[in-house]
C-alpha atoms as a PDB file:
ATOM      1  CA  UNK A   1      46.969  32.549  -4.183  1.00  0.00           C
ATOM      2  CA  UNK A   2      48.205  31.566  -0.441  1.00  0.00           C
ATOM      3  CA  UNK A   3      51.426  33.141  -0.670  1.00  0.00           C
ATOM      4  CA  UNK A   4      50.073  36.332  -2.112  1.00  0.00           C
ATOM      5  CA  UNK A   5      47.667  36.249   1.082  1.00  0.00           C
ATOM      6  CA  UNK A   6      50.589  35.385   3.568  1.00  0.00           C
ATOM      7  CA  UNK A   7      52.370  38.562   1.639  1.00  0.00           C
ATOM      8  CA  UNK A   8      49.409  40.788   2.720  1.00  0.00           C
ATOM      9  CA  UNK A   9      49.452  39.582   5.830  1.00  0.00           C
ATOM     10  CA  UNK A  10      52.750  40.134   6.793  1.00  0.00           C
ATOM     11  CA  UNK A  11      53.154  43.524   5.510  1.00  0.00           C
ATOM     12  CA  UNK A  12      50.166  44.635   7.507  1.00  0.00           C
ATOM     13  CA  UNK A  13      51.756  42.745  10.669  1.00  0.00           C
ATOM     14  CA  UNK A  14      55.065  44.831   9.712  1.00  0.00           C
ATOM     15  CA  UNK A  15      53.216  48.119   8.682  1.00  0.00           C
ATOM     16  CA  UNK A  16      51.810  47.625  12.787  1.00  0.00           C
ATOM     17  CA  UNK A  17      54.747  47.002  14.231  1.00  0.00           C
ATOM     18  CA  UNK A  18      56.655  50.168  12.856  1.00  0.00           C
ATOM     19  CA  UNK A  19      54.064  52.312  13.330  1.00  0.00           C
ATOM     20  CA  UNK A  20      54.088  51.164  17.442  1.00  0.00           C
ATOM     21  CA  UNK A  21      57.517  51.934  17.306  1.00  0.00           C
ATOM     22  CA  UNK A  22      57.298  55.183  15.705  1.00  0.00           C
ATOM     23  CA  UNK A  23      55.328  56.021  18.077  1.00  0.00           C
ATOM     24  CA  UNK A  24      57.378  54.917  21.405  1.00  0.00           C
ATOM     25  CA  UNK A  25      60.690  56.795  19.311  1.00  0.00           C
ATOM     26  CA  UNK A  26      61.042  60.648  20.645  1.00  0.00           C
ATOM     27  CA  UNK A  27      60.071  63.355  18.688  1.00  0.00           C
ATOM     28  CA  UNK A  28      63.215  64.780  16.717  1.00  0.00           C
ATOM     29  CA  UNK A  29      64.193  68.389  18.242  1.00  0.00           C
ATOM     30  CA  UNK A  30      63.773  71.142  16.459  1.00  0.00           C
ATOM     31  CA  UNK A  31      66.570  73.542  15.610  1.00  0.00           C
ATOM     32  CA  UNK A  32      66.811  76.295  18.211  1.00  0.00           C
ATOM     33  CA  UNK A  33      65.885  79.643  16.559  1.00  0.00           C
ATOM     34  CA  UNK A  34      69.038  81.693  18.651  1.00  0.00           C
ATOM     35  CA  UNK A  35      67.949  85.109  17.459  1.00  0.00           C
ATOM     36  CA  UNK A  36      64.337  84.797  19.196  1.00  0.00           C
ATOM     37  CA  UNK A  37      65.809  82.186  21.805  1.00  0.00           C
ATOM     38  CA  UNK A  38      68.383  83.641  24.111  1.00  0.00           C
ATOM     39  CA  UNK A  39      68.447  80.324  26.908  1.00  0.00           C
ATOM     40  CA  UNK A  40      68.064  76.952  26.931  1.00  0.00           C
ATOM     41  CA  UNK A  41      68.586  73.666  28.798  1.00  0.00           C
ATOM     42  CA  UNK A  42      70.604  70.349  28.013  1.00  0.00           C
ATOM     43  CA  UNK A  43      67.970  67.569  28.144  1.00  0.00           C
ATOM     44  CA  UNK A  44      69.548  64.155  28.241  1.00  0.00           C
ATOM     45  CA  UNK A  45      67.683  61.373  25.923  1.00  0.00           C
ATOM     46  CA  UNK A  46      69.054  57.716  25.520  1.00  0.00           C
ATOM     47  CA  UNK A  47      73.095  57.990  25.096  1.00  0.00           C
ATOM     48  CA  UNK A  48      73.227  61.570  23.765  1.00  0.00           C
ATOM     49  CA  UNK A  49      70.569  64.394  24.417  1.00  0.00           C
ATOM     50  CA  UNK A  50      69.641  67.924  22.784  1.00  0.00           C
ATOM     51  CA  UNK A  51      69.211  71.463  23.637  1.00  0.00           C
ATOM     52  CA  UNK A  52      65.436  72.299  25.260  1.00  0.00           C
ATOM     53  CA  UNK A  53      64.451  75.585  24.632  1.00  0.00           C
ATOM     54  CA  UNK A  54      63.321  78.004  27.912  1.00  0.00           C
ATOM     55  CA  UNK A  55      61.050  80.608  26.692  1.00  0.00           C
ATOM     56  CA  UNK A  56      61.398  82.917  28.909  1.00  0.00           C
ATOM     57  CA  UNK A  57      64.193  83.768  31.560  1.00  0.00           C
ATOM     58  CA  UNK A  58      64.045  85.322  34.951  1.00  0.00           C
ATOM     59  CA  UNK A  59      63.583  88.619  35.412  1.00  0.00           C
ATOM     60  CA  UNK A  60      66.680  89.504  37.469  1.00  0.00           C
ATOM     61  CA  UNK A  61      68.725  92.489  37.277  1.00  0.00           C
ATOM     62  CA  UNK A  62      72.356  93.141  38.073  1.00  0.00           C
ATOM     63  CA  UNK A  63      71.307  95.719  40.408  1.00  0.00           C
ATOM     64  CA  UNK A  64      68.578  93.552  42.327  1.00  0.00           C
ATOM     65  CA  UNK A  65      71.929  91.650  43.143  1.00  0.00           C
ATOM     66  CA  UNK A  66      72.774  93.366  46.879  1.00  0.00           C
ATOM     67  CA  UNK A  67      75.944  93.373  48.873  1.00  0.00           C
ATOM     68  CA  UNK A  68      78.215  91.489  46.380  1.00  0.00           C
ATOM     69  CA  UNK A  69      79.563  94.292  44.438  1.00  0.00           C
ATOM     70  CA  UNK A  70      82.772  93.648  43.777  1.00  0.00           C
ATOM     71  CA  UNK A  71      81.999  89.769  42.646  1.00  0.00           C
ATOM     72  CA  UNK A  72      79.256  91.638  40.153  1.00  0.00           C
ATOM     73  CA  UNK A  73      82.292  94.062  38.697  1.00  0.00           C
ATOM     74  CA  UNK A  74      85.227  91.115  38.410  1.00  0.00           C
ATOM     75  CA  UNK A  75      82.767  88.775  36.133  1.00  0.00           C
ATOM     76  CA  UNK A  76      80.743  91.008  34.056  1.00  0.00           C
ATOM     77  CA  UNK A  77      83.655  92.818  33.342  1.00  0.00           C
ATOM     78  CA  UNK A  78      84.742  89.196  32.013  1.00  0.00           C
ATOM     79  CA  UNK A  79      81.748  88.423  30.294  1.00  0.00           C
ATOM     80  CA  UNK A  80      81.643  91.722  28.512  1.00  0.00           C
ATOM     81  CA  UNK A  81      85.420  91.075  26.918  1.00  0.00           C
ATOM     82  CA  UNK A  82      83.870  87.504  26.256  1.00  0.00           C
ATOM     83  CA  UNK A  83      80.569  89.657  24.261  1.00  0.00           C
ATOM     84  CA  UNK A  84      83.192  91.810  22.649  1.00  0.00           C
ATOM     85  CA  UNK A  85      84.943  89.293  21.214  1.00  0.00           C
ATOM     86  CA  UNK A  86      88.586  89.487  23.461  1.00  0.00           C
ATOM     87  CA  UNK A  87      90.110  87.694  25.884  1.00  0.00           C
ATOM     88  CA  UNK A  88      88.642  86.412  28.557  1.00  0.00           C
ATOM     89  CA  UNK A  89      88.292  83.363  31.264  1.00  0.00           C
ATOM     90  CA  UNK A  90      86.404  80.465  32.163  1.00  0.00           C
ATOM     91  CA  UNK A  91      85.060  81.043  35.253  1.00  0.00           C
ATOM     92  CA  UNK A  92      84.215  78.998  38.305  1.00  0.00           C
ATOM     93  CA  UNK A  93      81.876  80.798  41.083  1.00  0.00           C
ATOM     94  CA  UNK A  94      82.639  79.444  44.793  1.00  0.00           C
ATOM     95  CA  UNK A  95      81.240  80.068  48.211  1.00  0.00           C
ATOM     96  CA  UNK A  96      78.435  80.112  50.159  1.00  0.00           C
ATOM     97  CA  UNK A  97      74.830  79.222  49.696  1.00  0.00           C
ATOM     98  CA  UNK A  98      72.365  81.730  48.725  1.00  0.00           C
ATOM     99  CA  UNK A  99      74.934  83.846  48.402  1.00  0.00           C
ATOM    100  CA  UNK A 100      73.743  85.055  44.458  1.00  0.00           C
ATOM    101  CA  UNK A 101      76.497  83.014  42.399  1.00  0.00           C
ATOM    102  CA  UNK A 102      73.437  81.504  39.871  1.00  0.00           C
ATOM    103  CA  UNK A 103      71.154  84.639  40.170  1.00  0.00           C
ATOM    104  CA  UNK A 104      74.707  86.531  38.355  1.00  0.00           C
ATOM    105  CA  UNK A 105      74.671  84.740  35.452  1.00  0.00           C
ATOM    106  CA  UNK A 106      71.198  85.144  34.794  1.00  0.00           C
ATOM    107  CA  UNK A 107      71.187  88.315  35.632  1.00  0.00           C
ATOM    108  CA  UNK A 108      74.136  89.175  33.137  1.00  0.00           C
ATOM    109  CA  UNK A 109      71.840  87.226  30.341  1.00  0.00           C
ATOM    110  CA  UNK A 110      69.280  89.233  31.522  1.00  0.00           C
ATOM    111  CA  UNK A 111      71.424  91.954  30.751  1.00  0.00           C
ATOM    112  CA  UNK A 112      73.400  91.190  27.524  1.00  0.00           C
ATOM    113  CA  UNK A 113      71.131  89.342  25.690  1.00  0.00           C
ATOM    114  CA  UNK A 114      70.470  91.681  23.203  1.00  0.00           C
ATOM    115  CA  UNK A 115      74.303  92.085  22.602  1.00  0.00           C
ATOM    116  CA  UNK A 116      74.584  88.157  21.709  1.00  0.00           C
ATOM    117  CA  UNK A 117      74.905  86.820  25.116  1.00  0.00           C
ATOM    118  CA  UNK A 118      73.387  83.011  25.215  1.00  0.00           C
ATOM    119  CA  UNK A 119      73.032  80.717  28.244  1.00  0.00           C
ATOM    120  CA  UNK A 120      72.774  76.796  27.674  1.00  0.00           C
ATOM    121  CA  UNK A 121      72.240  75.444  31.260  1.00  0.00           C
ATOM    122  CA  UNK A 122      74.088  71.578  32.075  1.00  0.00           C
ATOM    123  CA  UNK A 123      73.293  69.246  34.858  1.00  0.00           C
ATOM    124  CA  UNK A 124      76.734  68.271  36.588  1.00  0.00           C
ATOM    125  CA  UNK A 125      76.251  64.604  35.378  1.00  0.00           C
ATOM    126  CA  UNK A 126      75.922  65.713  31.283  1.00  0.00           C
ATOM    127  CA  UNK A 127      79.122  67.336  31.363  1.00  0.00           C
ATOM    128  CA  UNK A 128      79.917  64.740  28.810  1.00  0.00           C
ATOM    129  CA  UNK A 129      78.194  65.909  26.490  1.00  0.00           C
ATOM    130  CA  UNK A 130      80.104  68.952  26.353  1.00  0.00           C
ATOM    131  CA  UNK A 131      81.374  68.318  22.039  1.00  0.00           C
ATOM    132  CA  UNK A 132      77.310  67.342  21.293  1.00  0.00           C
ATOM    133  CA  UNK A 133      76.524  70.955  22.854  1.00  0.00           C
ATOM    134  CA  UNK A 134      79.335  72.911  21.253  1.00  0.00           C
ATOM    135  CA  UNK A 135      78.716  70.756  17.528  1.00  0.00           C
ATOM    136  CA  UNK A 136      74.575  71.918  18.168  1.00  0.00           C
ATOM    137  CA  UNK A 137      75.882  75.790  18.456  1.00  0.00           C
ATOM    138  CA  UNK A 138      79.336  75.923  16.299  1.00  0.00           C
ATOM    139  CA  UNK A 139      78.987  78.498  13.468  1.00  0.00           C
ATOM    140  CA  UNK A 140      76.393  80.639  15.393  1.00  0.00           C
ATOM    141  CA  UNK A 141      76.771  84.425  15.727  1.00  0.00           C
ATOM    142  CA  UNK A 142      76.687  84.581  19.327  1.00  0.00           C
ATOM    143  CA  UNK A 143      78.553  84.009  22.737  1.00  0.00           C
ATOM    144  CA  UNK A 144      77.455  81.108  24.759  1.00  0.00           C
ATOM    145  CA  UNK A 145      78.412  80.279  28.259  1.00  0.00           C
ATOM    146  CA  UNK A 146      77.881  76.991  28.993  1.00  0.00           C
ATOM    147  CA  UNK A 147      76.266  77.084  32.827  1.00  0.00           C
ATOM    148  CA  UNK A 148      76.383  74.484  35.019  1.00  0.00           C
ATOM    149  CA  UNK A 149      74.925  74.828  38.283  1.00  0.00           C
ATOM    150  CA  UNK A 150      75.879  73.517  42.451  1.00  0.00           C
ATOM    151  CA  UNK A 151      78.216  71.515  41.006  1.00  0.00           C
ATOM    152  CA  UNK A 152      80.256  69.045  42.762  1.00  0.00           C
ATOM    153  CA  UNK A 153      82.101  65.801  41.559  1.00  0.00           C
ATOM    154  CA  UNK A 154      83.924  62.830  43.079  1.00  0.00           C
ATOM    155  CA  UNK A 155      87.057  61.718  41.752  1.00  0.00           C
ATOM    156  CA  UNK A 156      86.881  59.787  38.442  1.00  0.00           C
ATOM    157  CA  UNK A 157      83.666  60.679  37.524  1.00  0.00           C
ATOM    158  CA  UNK A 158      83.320  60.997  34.183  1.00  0.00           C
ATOM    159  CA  UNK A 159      81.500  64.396  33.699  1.00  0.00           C
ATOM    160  CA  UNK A 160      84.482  65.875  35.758  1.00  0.00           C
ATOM    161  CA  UNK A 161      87.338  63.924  33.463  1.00  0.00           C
ATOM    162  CA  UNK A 162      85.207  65.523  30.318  1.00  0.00           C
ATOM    163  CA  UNK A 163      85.357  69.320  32.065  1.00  0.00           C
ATOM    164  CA  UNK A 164      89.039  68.879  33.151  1.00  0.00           C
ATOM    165  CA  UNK A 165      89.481  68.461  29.223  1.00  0.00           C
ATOM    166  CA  UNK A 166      87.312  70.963  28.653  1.00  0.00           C
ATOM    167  CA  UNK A 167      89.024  73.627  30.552  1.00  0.00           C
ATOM    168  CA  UNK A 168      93.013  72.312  29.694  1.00  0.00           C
ATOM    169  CA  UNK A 169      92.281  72.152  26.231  1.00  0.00           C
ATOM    170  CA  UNK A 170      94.325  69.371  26.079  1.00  0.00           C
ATOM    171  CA  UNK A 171      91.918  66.689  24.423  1.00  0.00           C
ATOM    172  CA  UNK A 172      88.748  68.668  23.729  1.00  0.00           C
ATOM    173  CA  UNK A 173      88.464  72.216  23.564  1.00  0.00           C
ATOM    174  CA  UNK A 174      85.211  74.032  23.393  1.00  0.00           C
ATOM    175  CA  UNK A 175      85.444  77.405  20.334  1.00  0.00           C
ATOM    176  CA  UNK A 176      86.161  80.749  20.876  1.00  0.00           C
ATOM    177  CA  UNK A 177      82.533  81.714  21.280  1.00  0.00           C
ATOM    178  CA  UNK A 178      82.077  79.416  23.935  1.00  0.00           C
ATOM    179  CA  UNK A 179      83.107  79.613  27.745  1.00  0.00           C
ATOM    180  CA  UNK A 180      82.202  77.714  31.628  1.00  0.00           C
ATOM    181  CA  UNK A 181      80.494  79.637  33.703  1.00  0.00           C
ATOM    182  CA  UNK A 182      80.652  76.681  36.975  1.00  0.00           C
ATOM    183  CA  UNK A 183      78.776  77.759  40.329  1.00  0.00           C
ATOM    184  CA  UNK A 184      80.156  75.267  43.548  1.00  0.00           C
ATOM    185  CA  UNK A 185      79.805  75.241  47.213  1.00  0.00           C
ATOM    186  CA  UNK A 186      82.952  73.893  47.220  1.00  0.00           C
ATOM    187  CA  UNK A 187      86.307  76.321  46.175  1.00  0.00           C
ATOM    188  CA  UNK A 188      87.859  73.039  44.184  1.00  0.00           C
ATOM    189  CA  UNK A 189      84.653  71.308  43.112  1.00  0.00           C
ATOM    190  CA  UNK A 190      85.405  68.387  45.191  1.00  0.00           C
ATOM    191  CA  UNK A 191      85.145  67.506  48.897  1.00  0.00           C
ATOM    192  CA  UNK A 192      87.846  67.458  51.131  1.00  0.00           C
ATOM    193  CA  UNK A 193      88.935  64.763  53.733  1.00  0.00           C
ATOM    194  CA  UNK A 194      92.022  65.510  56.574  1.00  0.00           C
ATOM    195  CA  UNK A 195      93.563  62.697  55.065  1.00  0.00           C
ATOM    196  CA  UNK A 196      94.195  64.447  52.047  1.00  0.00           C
ATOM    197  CA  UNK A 197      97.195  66.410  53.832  1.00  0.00           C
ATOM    198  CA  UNK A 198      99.137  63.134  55.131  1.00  0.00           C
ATOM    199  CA  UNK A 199     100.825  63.498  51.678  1.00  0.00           C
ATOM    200  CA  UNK A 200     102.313  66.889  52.046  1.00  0.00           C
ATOM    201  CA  UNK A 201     106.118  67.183  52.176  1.00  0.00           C
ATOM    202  CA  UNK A 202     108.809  69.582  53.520  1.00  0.00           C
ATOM    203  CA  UNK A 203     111.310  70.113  51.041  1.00  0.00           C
ATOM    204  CA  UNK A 204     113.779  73.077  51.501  1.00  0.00           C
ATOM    205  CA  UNK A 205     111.569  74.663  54.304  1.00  0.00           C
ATOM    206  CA  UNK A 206     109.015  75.357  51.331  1.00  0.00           C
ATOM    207  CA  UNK A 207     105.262  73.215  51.956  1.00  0.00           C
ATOM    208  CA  UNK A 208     104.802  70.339  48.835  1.00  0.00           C
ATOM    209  CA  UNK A 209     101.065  69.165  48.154  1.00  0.00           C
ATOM    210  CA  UNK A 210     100.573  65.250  48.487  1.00  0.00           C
ATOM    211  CA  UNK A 211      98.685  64.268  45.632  1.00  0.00           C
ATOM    212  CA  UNK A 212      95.288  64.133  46.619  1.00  0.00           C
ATOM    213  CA  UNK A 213      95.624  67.565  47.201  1.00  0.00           C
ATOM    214  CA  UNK A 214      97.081  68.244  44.002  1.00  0.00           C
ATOM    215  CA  UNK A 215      94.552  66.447  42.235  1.00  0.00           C
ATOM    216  CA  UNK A 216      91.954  68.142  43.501  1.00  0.00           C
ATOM    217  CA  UNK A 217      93.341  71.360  43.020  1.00  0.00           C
ATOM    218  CA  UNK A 218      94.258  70.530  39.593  1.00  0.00           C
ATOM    219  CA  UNK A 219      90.473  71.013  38.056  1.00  0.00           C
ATOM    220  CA  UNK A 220      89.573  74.314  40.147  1.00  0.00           C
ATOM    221  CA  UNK A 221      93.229  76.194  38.791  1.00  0.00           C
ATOM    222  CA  UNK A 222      92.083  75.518  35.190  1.00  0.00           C
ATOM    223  CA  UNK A 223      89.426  78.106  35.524  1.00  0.00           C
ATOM    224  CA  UNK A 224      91.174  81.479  34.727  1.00  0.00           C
ATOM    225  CA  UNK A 225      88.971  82.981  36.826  1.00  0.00           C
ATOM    226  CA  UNK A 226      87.957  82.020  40.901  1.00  0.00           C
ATOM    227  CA  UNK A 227      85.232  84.716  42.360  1.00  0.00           C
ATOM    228  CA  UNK A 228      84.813  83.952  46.352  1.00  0.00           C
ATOM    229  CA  UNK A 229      81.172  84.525  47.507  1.00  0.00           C
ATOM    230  CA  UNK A 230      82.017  84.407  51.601  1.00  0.00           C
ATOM    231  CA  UNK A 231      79.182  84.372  54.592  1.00  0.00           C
ATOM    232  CA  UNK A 232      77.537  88.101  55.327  1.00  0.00           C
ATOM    233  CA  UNK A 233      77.902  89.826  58.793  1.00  0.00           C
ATOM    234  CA  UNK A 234      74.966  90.580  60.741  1.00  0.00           C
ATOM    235  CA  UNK A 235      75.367  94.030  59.668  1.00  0.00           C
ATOM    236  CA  UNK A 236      75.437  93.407  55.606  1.00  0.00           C
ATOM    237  CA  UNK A 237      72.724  91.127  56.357  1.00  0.00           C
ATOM    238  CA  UNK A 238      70.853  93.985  57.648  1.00  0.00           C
ATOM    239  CA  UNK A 239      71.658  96.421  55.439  1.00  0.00           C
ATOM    240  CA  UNK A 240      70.813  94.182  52.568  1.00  0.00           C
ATOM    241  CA  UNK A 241      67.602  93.362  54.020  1.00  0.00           C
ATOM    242  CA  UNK A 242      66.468  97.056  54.784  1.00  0.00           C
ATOM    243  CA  UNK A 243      67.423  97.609  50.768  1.00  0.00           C
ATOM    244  CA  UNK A 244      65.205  94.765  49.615  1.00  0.00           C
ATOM    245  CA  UNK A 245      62.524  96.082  52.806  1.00  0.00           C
ATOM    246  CA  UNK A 246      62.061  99.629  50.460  1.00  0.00           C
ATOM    247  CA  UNK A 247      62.747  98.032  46.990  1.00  0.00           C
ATOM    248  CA  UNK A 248      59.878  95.771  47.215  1.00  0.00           C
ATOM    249  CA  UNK A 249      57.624  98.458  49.089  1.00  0.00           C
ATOM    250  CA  UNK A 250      58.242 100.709  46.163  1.00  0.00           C
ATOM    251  CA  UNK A 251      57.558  98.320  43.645  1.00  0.00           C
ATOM    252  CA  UNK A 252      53.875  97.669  45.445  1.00  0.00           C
ATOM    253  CA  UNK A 253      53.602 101.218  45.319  1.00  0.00           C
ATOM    254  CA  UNK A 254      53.120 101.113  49.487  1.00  0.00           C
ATOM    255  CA  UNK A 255      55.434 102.354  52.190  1.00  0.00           C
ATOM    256  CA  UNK A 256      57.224 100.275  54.264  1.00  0.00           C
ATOM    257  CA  UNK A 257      59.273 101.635  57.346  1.00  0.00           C
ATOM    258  CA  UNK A 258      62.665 100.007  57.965  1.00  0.00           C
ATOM    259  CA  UNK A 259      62.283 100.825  61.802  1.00  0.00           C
ATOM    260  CA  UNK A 260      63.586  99.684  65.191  1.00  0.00           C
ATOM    261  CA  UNK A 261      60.809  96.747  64.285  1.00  0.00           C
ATOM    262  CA  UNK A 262      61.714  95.426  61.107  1.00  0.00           C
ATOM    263  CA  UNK A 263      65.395  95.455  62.298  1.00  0.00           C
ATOM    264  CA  UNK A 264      64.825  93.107  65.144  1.00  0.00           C
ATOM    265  CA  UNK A 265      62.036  91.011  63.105  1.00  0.00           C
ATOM    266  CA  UNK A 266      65.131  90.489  60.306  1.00  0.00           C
ATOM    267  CA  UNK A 267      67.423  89.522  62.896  1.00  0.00           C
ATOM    268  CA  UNK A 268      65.249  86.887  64.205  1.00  0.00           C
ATOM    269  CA  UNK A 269      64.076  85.333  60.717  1.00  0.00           C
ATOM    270  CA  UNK A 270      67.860  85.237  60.039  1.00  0.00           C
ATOM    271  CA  UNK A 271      68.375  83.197  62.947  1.00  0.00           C
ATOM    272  CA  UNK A 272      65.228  80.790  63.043  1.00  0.00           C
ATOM    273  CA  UNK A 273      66.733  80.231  59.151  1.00  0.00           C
ATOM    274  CA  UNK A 274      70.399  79.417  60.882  1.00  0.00           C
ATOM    275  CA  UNK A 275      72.010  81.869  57.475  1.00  0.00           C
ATOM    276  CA  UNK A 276      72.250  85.545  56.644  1.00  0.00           C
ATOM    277  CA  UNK A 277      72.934  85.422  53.118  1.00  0.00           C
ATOM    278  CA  UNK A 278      71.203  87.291  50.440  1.00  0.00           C
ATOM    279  CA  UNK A 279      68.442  84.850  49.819  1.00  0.00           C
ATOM    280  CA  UNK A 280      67.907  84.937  52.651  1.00  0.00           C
ATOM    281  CA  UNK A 281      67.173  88.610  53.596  1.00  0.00           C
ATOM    282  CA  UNK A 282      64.993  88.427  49.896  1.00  0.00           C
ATOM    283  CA  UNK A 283      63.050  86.240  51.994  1.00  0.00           C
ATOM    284  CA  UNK A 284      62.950  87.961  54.803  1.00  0.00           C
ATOM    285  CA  UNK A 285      61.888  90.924  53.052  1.00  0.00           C
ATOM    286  CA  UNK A 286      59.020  89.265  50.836  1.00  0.00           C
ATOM    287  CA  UNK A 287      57.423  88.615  54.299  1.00  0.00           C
ATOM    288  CA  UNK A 288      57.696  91.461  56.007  1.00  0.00           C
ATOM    289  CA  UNK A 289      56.466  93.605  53.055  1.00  0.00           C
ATOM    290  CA  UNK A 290      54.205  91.091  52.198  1.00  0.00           C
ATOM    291  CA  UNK A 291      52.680  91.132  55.832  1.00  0.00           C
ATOM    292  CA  UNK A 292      52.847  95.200  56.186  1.00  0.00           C
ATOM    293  CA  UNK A 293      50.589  95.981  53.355  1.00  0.00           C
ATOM    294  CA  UNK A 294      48.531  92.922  54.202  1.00  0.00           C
ATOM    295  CA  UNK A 295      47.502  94.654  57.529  1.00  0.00           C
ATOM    296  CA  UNK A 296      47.332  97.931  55.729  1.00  0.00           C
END
């Protein structure tokens, strides 16, 4: 009788201690429904991670995206042979802040959705978990880019060994429905030091990268595709801001002069903010619209 109490006992002691554990393990993720679900995010969890859902996605259109026409034209034009199922390039957005590089590629999810566009959003530092994304989406019916945003990497790192891989092909290469869309202050993804240039050589009159230079050049040329995003003049500032000035008005359903006064009020938010660029002038233009039909 003793042991068959001691039995009792211990498999209640077990029974508690699984069900505390249970409890402290993460929820399994469900399987992402891709027709209803057209965006979601990598979330990391312990050593591996899985894709999170976003309900819904900003409202942003291609045309609320003013003064960078020809960047628009270059990569939707690459997304859209991407949708139809050619050719086309990874593609690595450069330039400056505020500029609109992120705003594009929502806006062209925004846009193509409906024709099978997808969106999985990456944090720089899970770029290692590029295969566990790509084996979570192979066999779907749709065209993902894989997004990773402001990205910037020291040397060695091992999210940007994974993405040089990534992009050569060489090791691991992501399927045919899948391309890197990469956003970056910085034209090769990492930063560059003076020192980097001790290494170049003259060899028949012709300029040879040392090879810190090389190296760092080496992950930026794998994307088939570079789109600058450069600094706005005062003028496209301006003229950006006076668009955004009468979009916004309209969409109020006030009026909203773009006068001698809003010109000079623009020119000084742009230079209490120390930037012109399009975020900038959005902001600008929130205010002052917001302010007008405030005072009535």
């Amino acid at each position: 009788m003793p042991s068959i109490t001691l039995d009792k006992e211990l498999t209640e002691q077990l029974r508690r201690v699984l069900t505390a554990v249970e409890l402290m393990l993460p929820k399994p993720a469900p399987e992402i429904n891709w027709t209803d679900v057209h965006a979601a995010n990598w979330r990391r969890r312990g050593s591996g991670g899985y894709l999170d859902p976003v309900p819904e996605i900003e409202s942003m259109h291609l045309d609320d995206l003013l003064g960078i026409d020809q960047q628009k034209r270059v990569v939707e034009e690459n997304t859209r042979q991407f949708i139809a199922g050619f050719p086309a390039n990874n593609c690595l957005l450069w330039g400056t802040r505020g500029t609109g590089k992120s705003s594009l590629v929502r806006a062209l999810l925004h846009r193509y959705a409906t024709e099978g566009l997808r969106v999985i959003q990456v944090d720089k530092d899970d770029l290692v978990h590029l295969p566990a994304m790509v084996d979570a989406i192979k066999g779907q019916p749709y065209r993902f880019l894989l997004f990773s945003d402001d990205v910037s990497f020291e040397t060695g790192e091992s999210s940007y060994k994974m993405l040089k891989s990534a992009l050569d092909g060489s090791v691991y290469a992501p399927p045919d429905n899948v391309l890197i869309y990469v956003t970056s202050n910085r034209r090769h993804l990492l930063p560059e030091y003076e020192s980097d240039n001790r290494g170049a050589m003259l060899v028949n009159n012709e300029i040879h990268h040392g090879e810190a230079v090389e190296e760092k050049i080496s992950l930026s040329g794998r994307f088939g595709l570079w789109v600058g995003f450069h600094p706005f003049s005062q003028d496209q500032f301006l003229e950006v801001a006076s668009q955004w000035v009468e979009r916004l008005a309209q969409k109020q359903g006030g009026t909203v002069k773009w006068d001698k006064e809003a010109r000079e009020a623009a020119i000084l938010w742009c230079r209490q903010k120390g930037d012109n660029s399009g975020r900038i002038a959005l902001q600008f233009a929130n205010h002052y619209v917001g302010s007008k039909l405030l005072a009535g």
